[in-house]
C-alpha atoms as a PDB file:
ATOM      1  CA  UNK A   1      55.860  74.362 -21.863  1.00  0.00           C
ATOM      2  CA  UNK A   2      57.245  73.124 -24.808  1.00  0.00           C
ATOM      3  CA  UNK A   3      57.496  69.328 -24.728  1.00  0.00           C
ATOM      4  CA  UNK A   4      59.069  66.750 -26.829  1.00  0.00           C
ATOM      5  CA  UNK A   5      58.748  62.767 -26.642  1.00  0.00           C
ATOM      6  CA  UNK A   6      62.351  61.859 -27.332  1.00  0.00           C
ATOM      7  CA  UNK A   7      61.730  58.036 -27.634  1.00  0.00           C
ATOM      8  CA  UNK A   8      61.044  54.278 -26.649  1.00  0.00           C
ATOM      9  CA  UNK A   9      62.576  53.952 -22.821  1.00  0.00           C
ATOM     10  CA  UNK A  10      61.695  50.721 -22.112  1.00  0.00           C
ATOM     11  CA  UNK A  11      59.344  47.616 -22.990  1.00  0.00           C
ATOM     12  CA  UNK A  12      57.880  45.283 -20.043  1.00  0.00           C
ATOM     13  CA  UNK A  13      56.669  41.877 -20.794  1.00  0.00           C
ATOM     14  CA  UNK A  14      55.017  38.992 -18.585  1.00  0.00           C
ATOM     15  CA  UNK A  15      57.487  35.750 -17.751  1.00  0.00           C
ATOM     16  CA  UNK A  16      56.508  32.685 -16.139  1.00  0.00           C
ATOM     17  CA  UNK A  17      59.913  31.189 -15.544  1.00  0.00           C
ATOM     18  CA  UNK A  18      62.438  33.716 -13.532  1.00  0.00           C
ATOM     19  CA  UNK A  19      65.103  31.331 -14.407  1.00  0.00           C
ATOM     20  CA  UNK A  20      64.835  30.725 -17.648  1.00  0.00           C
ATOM     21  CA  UNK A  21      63.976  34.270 -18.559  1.00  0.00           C
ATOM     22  CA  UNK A  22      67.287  35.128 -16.909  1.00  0.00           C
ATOM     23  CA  UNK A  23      69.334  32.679 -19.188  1.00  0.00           C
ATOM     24  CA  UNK A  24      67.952  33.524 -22.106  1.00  0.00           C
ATOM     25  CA  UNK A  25      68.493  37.442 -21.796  1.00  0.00           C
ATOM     26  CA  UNK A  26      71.625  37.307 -20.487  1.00  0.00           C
ATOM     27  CA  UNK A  27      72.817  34.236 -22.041  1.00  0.00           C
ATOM     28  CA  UNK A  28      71.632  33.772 -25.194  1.00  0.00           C
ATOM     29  CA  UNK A  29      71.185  37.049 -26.285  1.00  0.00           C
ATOM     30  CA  UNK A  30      73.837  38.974 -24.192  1.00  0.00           C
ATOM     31  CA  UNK A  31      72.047  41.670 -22.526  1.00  0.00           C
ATOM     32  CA  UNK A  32      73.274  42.919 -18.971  1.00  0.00           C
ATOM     33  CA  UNK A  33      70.936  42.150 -16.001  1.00  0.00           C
ATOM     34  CA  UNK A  34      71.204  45.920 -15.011  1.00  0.00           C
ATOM     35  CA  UNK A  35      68.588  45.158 -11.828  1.00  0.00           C
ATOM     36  CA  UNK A  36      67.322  42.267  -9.643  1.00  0.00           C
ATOM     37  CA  UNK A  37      64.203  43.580  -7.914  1.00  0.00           C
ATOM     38  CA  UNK A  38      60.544  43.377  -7.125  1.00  0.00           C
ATOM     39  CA  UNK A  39      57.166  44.552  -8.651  1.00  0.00           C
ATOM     40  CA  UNK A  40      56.313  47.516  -6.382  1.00  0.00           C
ATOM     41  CA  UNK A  41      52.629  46.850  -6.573  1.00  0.00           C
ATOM     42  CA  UNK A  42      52.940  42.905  -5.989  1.00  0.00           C
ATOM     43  CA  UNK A  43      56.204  42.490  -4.096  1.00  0.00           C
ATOM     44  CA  UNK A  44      55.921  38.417  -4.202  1.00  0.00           C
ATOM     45  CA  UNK A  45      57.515  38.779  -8.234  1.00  0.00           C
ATOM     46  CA  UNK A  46      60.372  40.077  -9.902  1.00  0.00           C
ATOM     47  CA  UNK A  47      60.546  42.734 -11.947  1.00  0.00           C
ATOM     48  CA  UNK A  48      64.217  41.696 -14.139  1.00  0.00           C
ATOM     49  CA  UNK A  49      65.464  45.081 -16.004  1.00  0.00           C
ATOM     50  CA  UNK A  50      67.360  44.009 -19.067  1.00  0.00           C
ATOM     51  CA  UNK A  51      69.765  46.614 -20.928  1.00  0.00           C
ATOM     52  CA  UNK A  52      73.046  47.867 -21.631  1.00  0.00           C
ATOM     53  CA  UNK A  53      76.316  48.423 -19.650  1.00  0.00           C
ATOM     54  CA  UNK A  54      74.054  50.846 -17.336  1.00  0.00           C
ATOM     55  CA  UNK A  55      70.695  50.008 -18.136  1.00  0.00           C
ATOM     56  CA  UNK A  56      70.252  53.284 -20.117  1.00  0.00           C
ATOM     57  CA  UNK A  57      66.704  55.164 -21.170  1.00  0.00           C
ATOM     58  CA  UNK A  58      65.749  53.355 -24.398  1.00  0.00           C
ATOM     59  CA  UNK A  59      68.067  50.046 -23.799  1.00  0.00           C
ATOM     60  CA  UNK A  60      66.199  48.170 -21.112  1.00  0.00           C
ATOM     61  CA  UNK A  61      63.312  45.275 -21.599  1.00  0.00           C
ATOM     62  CA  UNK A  62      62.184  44.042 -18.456  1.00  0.00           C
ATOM     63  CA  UNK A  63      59.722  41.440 -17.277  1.00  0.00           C
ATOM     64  CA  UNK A  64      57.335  40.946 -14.210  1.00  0.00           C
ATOM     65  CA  UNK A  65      57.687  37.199 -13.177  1.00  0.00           C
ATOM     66  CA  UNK A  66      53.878  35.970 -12.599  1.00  0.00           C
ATOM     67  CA  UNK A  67      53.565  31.964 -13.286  1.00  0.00           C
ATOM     68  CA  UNK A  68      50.298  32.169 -12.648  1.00  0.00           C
ATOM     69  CA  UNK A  69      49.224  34.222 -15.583  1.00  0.00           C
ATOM     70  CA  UNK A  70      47.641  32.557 -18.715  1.00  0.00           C
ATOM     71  CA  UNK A  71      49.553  32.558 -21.505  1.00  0.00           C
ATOM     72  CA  UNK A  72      49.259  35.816 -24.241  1.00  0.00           C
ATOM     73  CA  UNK A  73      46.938  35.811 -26.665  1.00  0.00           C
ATOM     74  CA  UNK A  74      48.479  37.980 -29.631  1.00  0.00           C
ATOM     75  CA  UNK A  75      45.611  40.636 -31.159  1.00  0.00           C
ATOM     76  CA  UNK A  76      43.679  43.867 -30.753  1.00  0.00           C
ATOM     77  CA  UNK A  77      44.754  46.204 -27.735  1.00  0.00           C
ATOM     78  CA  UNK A  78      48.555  43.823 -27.181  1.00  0.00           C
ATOM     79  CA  UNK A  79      51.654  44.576 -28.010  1.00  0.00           C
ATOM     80  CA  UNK A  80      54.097  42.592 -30.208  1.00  0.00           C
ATOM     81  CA  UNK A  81      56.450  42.248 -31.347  1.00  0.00           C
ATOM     82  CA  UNK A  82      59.406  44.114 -29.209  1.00  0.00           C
ATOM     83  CA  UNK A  83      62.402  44.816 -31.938  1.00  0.00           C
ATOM     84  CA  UNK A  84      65.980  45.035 -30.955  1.00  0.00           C
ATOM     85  CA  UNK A  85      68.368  46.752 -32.766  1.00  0.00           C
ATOM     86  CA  UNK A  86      71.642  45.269 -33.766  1.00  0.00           C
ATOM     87  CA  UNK A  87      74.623  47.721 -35.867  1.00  0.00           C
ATOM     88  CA  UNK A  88      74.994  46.212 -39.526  1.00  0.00           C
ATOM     89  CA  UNK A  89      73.664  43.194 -41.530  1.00  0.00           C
ATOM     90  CA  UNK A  90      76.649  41.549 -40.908  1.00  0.00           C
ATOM     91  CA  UNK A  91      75.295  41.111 -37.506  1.00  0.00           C
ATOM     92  CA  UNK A  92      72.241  39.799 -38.628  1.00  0.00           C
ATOM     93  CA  UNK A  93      73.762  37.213 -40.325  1.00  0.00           C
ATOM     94  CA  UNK A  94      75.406  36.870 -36.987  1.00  0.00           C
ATOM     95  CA  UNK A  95      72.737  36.119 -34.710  1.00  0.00           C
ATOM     96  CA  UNK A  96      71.039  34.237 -37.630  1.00  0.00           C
ATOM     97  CA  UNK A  97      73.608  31.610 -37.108  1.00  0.00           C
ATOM     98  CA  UNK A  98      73.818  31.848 -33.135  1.00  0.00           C
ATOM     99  CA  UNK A  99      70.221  31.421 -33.299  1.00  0.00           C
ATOM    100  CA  UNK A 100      70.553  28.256 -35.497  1.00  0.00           C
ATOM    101  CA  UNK A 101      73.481  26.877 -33.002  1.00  0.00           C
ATOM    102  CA  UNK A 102      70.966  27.544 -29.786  1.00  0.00           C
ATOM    103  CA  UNK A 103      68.194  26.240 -31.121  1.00  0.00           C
ATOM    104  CA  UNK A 104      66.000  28.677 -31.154  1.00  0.00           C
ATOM    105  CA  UNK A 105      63.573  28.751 -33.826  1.00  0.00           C
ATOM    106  CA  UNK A 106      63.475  31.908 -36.200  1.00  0.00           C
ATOM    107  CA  UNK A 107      62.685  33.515 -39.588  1.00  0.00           C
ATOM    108  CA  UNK A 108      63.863  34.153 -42.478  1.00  0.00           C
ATOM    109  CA  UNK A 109      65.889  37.695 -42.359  1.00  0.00           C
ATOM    110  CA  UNK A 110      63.614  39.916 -44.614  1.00  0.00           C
ATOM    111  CA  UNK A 111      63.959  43.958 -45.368  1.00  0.00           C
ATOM    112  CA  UNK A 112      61.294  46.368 -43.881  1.00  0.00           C
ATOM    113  CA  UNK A 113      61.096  49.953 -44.586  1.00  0.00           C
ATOM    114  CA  UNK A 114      64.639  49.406 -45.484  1.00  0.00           C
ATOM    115  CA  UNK A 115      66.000  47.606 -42.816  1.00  0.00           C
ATOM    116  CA  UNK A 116      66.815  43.947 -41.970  1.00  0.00           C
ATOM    117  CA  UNK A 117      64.618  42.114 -39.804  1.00  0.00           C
ATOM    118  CA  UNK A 118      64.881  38.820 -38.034  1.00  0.00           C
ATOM    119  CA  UNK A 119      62.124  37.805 -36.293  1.00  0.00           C
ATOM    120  CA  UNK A 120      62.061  35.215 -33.487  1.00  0.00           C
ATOM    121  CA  UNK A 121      60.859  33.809 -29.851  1.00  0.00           C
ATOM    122  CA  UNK A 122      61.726  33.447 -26.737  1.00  0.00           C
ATOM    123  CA  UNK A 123      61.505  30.316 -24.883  1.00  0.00           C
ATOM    124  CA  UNK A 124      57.905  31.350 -23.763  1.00  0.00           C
ATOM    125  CA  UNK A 125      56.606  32.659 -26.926  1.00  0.00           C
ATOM    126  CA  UNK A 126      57.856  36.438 -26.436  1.00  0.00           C
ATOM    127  CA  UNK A 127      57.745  37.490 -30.181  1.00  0.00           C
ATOM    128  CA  UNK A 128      60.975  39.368 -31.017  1.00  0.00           C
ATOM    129  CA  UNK A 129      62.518  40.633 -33.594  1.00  0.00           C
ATOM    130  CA  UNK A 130      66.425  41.903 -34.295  1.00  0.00           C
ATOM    131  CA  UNK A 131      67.096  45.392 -36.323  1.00  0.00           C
ATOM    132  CA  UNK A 132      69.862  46.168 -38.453  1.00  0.00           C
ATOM    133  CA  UNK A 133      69.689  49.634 -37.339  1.00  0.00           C
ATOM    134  CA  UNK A 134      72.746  50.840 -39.560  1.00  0.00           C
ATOM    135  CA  UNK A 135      75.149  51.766 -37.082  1.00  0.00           C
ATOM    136  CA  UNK A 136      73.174  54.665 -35.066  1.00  0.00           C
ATOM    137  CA  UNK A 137      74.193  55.678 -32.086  1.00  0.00           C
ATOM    138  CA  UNK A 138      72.674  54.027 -29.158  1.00  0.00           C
ATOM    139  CA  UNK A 139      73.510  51.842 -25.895  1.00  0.00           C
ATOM    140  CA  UNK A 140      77.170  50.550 -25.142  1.00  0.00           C
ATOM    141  CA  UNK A 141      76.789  46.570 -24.978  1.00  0.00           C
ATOM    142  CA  UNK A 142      78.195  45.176 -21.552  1.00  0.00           C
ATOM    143  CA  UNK A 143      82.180  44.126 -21.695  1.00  0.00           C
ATOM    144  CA  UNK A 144      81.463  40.851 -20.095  1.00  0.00           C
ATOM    145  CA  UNK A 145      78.758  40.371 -22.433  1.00  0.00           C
ATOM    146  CA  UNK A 146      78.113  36.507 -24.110  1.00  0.00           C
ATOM    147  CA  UNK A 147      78.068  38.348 -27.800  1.00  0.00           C
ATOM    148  CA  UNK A 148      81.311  40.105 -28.969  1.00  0.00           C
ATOM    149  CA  UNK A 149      80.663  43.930 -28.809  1.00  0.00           C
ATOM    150  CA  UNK A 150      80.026  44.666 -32.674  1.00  0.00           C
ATOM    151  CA  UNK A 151      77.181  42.600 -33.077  1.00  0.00           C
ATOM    152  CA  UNK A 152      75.508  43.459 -29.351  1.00  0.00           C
ATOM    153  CA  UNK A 153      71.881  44.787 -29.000  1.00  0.00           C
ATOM    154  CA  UNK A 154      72.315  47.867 -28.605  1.00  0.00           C
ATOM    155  CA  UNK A 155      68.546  48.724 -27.623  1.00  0.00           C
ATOM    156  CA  UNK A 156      65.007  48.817 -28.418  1.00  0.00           C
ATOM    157  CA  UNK A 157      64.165  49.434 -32.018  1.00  0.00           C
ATOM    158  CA  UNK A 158      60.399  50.016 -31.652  1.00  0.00           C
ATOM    159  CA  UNK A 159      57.461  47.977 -30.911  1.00  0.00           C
ATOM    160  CA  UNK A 160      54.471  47.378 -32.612  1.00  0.00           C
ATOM    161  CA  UNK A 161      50.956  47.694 -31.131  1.00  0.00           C
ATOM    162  CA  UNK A 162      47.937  45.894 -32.574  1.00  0.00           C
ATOM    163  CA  UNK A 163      44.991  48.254 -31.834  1.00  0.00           C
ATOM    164  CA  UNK A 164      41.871  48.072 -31.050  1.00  0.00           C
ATOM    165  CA  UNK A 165      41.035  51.508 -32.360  1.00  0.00           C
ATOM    166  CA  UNK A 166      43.165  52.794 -34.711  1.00  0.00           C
ATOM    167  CA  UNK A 167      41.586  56.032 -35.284  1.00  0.00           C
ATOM    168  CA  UNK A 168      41.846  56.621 -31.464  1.00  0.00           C
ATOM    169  CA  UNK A 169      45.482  55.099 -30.972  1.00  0.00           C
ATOM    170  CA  UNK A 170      46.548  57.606 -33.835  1.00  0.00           C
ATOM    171  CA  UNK A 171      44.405  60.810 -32.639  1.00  0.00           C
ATOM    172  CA  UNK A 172      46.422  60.438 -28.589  1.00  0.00           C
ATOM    173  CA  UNK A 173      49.751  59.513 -30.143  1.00  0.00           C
ATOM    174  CA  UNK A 174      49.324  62.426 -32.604  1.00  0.00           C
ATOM    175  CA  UNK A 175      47.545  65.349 -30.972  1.00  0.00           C
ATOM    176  CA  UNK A 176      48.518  64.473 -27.574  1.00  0.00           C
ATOM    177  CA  UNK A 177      52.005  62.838 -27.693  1.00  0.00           C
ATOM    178  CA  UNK A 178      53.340  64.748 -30.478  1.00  0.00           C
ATOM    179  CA  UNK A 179      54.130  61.397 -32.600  1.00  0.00           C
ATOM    180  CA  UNK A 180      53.912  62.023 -36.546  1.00  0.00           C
ATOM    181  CA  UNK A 181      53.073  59.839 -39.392  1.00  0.00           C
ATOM    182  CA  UNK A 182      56.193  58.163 -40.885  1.00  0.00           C
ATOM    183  CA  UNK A 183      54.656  55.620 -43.182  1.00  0.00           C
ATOM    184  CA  UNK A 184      51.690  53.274 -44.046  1.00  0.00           C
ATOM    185  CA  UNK A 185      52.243  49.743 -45.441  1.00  0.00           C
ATOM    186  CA  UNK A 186      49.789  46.848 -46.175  1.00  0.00           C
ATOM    187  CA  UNK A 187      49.841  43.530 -44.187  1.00  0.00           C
ATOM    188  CA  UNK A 188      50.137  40.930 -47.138  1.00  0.00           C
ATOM    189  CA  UNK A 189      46.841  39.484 -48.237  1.00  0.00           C
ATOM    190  CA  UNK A 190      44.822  42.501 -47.485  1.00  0.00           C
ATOM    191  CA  UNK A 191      44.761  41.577 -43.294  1.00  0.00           C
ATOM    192  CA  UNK A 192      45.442  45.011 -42.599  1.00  0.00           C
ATOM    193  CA  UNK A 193      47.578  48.253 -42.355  1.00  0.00           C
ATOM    194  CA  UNK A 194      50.584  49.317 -40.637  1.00  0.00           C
ATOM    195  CA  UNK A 195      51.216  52.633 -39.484  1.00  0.00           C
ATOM    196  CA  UNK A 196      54.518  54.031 -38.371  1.00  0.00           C
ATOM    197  CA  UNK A 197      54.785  56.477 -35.813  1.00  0.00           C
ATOM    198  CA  UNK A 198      57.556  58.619 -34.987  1.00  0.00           C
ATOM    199  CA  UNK A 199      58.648  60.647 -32.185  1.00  0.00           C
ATOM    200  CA  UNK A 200      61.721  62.913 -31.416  1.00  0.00           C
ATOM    201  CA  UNK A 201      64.453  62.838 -34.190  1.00  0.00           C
ATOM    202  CA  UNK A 202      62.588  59.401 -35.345  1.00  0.00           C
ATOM    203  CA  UNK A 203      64.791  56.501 -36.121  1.00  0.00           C
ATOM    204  CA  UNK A 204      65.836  53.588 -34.257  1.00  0.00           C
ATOM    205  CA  UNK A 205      64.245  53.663 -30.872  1.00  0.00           C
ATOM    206  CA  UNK A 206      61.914  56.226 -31.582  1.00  0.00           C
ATOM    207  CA  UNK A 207      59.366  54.564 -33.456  1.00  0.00           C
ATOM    208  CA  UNK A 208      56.003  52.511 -32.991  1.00  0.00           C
ATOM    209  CA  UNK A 209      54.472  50.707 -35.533  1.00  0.00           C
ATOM    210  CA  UNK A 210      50.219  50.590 -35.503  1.00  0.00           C
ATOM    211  CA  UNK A 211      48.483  47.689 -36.816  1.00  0.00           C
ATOM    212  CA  UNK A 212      44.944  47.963 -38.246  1.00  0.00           C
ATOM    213  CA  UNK A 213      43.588  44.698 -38.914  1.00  0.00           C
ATOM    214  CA  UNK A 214      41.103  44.266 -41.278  1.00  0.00           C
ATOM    215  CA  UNK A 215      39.139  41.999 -38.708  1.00  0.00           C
ATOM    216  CA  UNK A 216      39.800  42.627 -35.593  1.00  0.00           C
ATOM    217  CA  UNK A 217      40.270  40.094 -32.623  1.00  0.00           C
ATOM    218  CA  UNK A 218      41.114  41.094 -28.987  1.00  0.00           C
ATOM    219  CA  UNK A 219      43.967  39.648 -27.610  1.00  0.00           C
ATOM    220  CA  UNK A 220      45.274  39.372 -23.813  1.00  0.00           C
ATOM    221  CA  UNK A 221      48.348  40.118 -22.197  1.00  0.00           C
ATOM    222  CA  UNK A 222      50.214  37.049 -20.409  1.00  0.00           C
ATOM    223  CA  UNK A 223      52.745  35.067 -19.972  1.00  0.00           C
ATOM    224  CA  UNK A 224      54.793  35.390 -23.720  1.00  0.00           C
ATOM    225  CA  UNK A 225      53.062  39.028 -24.023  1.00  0.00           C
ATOM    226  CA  UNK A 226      54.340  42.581 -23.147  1.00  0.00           C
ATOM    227  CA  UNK A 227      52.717  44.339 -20.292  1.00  0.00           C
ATOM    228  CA  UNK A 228      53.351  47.673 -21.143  1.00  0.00           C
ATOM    229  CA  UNK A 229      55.736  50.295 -23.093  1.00  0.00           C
ATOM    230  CA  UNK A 230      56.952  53.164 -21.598  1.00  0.00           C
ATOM    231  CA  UNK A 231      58.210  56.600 -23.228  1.00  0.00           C
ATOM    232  CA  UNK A 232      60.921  58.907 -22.088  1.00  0.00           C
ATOM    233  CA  UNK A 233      60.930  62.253 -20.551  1.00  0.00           C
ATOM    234  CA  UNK A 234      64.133  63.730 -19.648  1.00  0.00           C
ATOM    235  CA  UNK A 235      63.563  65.938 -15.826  1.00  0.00           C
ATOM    236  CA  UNK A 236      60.655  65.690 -12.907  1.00  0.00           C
ATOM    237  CA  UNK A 237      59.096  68.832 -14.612  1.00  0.00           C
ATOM    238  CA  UNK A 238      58.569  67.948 -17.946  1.00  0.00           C
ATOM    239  CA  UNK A 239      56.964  64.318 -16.715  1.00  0.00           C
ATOM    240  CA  UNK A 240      54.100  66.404 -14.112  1.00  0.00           C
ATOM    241  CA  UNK A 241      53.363  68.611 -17.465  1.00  0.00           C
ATOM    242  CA  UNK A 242      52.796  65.178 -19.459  1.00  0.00           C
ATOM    243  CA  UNK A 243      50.668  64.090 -16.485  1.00  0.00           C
ATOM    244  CA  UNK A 244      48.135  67.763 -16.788  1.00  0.00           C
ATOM    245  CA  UNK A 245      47.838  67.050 -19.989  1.00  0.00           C
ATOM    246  CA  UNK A 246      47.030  63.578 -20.697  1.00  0.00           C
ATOM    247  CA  UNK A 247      44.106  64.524 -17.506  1.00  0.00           C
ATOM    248  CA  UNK A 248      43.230  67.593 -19.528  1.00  0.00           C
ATOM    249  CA  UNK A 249      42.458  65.493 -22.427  1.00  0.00           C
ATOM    250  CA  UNK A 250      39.810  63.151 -20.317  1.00  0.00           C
ATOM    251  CA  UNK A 251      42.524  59.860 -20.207  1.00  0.00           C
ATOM    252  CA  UNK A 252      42.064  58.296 -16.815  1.00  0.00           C
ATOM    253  CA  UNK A 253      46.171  58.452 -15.753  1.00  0.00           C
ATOM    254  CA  UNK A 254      47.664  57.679 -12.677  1.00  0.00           C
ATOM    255  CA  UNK A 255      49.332  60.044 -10.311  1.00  0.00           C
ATOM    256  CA  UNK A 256      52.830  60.680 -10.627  1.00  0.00           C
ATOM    257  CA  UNK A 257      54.422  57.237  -8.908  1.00  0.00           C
ATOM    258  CA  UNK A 258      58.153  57.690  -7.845  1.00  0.00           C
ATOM    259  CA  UNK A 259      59.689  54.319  -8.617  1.00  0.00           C
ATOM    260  CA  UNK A 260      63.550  55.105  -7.337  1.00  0.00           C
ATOM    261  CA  UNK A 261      65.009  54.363 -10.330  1.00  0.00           C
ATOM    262  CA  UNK A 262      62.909  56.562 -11.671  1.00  0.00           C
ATOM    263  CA  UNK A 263      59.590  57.880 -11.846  1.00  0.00           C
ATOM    264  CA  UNK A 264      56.260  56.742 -13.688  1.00  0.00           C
ATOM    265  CA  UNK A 265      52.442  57.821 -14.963  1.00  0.00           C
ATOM    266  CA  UNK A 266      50.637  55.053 -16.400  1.00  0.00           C
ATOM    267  CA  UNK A 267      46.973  55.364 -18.541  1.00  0.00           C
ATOM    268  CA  UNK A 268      45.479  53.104 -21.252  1.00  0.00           C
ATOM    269  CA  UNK A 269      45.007  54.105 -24.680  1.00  0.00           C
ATOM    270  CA  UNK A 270      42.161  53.885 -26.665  1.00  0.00           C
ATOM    271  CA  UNK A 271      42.822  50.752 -28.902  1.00  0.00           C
ATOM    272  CA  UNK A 272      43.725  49.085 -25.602  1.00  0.00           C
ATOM    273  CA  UNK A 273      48.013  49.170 -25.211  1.00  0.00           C
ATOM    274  CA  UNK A 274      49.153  50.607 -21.543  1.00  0.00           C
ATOM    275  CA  UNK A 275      51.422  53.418 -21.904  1.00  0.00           C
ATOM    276  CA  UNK A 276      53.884  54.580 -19.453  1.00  0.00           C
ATOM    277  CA  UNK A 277      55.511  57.575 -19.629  1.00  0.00           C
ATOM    278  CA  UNK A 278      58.893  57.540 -17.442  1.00  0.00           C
ATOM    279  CA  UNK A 279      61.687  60.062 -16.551  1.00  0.00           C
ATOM    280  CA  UNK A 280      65.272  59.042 -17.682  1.00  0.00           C
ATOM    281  CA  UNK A 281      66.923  59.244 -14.106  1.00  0.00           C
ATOM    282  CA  UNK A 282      68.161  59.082 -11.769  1.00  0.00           C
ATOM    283  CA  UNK A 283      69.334  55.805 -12.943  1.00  0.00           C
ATOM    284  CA  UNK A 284      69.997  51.875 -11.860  1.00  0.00           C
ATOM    285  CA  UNK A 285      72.947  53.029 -10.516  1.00  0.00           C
ATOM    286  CA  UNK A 286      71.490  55.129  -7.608  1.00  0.00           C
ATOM    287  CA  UNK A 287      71.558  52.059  -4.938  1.00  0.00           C
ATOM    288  CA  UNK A 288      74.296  49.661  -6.692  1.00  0.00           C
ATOM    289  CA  UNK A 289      77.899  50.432  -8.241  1.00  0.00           C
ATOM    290  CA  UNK A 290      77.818  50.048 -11.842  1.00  0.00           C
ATOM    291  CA  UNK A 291      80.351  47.060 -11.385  1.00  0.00           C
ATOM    292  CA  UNK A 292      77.675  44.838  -9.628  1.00  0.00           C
ATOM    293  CA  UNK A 293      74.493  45.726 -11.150  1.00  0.00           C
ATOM    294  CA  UNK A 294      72.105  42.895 -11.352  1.00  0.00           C
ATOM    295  CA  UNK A 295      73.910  40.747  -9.122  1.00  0.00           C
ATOM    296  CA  UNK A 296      71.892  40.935  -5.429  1.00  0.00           C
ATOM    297  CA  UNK A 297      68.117  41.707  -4.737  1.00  0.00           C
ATOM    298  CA  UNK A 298      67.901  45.518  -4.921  1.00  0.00           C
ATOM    299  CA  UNK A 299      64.941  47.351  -2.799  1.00  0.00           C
ATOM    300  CA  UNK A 300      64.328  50.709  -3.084  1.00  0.00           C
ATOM    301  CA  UNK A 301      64.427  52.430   0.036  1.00  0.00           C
ATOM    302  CA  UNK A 302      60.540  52.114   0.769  1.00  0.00           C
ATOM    303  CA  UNK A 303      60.486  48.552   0.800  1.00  0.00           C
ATOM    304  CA  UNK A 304      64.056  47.750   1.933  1.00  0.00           C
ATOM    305  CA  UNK A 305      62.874  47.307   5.708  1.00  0.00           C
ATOM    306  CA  UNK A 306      60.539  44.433   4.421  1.00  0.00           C
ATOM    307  CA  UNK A 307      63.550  42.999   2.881  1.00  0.00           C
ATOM    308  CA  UNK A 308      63.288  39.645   5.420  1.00  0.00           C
ATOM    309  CA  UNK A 309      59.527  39.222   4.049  1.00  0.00           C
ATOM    310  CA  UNK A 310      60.333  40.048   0.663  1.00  0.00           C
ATOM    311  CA  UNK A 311      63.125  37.335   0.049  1.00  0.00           C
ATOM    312  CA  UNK A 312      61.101  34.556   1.525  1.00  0.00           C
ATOM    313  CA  UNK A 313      57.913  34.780  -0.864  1.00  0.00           C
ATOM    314  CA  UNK A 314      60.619  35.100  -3.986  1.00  0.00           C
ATOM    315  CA  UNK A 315      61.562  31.814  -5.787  1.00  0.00           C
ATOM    316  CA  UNK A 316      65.501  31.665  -6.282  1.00  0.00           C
ATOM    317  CA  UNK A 317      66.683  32.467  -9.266  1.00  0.00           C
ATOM    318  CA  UNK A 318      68.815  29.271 -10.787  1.00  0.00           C
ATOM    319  CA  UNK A 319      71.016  30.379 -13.712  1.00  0.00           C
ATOM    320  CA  UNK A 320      73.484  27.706 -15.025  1.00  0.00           C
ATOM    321  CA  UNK A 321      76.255  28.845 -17.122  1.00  0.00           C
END
């Protein structure tokens, strides 16, 4: 079967703070809250998807809520930063000032491999970054969104992964994925390379960018830190094929998990990033209208008759305006 890796479909990160996670998403930087429901494998946190008008395939960044974790330790086998893409420069001049009238702390804009960059934080150290991505087509920002339509996020650019093993991170994206090289650039002051990947028709949302430092530390996922990315797959048939082969090639990977929304295959790659490799449907709007996304606790149909047990280990969720 002839297979193809069409791009990024969504990034999930670790929040301690429900809350404040929510009002910075949806507040500050304007993204819908396309679904309000639980980690399947630890029902006592959220899991907050974060996207555009519907929450489509490559839009959405989402975040397990686990105080308890430690806090993220950025280096070998994480991944960071997540990168955003925005339409023009004029944008990024944009958000440069909202940014500046928030508060929130930021760099300079700077080019990379020909593009604007703006690099940032969240509130809990969730390294960001905002993409002029030229005006290609991608998600269609929320009406009722806090930032006027032409300078909304319209999804994820790429993300960059810090590896532990570069030579292994390349030879699975490569051989097994079907990524290609699209570039190799030095970190200033001789720390390191960068590699970028491509996948599908490249471009915005289709690209990963592989660091290779010269001296390696490990890092650890946590609170501020992504959890996991996950790649697209369009149909049921397509993501069983990806799962024979990433088992023919001796990668410990999960069995197909059907998540509702939609469905999932998890396994580790060598330098140490979790990959998840998702199908794009059938969609957030299979148990909600489209109007009211976001706005109640949604349960997939497996856990909906444990809804009583559910709500009482969950913290509310306080968002001021």
């Amino acid at each position: 079967m002839e297979m193809e890796i069409p791009g990024i479909h969504h990034v999930t990160a670790i929040s301690g703070d429900a809350s404040g996670n929510v009002r910075f998403y949806t507040q500050a930087l304007g993204l819908r809250l396309v679904k309000k429901t639980v980690n399947q494998d630890d029902v006592k946190a959220y899991h907050l998807f974060y996207g555009d008008e519907t929450g489509s395939p490559g839009t959405e960044v989402t975040f397990f809520d686990w105080p308890h974790s430690p806090a993220a330790i950025q280096g070998a086998g994480t991944i960071a930063p997540i990168a955003l893409r925005v339409p023009s420069a004029a944008s990024l001049a944009w958000w440069e000032r909202r940014l500046d009238d928030l508060g929130v702390a930021h760099g300079p804009i700077e080019e990379r491999d020909g593009h604007g960059v703006l690099p940032f934080a969240d509130p809990e150290g969730q390294l960001l970054e905002l993409v002029d991505d030229g005006g290609r087509p991608g998600g269609h920002p929320w009406e009722r969104s806090t930032v006027p339509a032409e300078h909304g996020i319209t999804g994820v650019h790429d993300v960059t992964i810090t590896s532990a093993d570069p030579a292994g991170t390349e030879a699975v994206m490569t051989r097994l994925m079907g990524f290609r090289r699209a570039g190799v650039t030095q970190l200033p002051d001789g720390a390191g390379m960068v590699t970028v990947y491509e996948m599908g028709a490249g471009g915005p949302g289709a690209q990963v960018r592989v660091v290779a430092l010269g001296q390696p530390r490990l890092g650890q996922p946590g609170i501020g830190g992504v959890h996991h990315v996950a790649y697209r797959t369009p149909n049921p048939e397509e993501h069983r094929a990806w799962r024979e082969r990433i088992a023919a090639a001796g990668l410990s990977v999960t069995p197909v998990i059907d998540r509702f929304y939609f469905k999932s295959i998890y396994f580790r790659e060598p330098g140490g990033a979790l990959f998840e490799i998702a199908t794009d449907g059938p969609g957030f709007a299979s148990d909600e209208p489209v109007e009211s996304l976001g706005e109640h606790l949604a349960l997939p149909p497996f856990l909906e008759g444990r809804r009583a047990e559910i709500e009482a280990g969950l913290r509310p969720i306080e968002v001021l305006s």
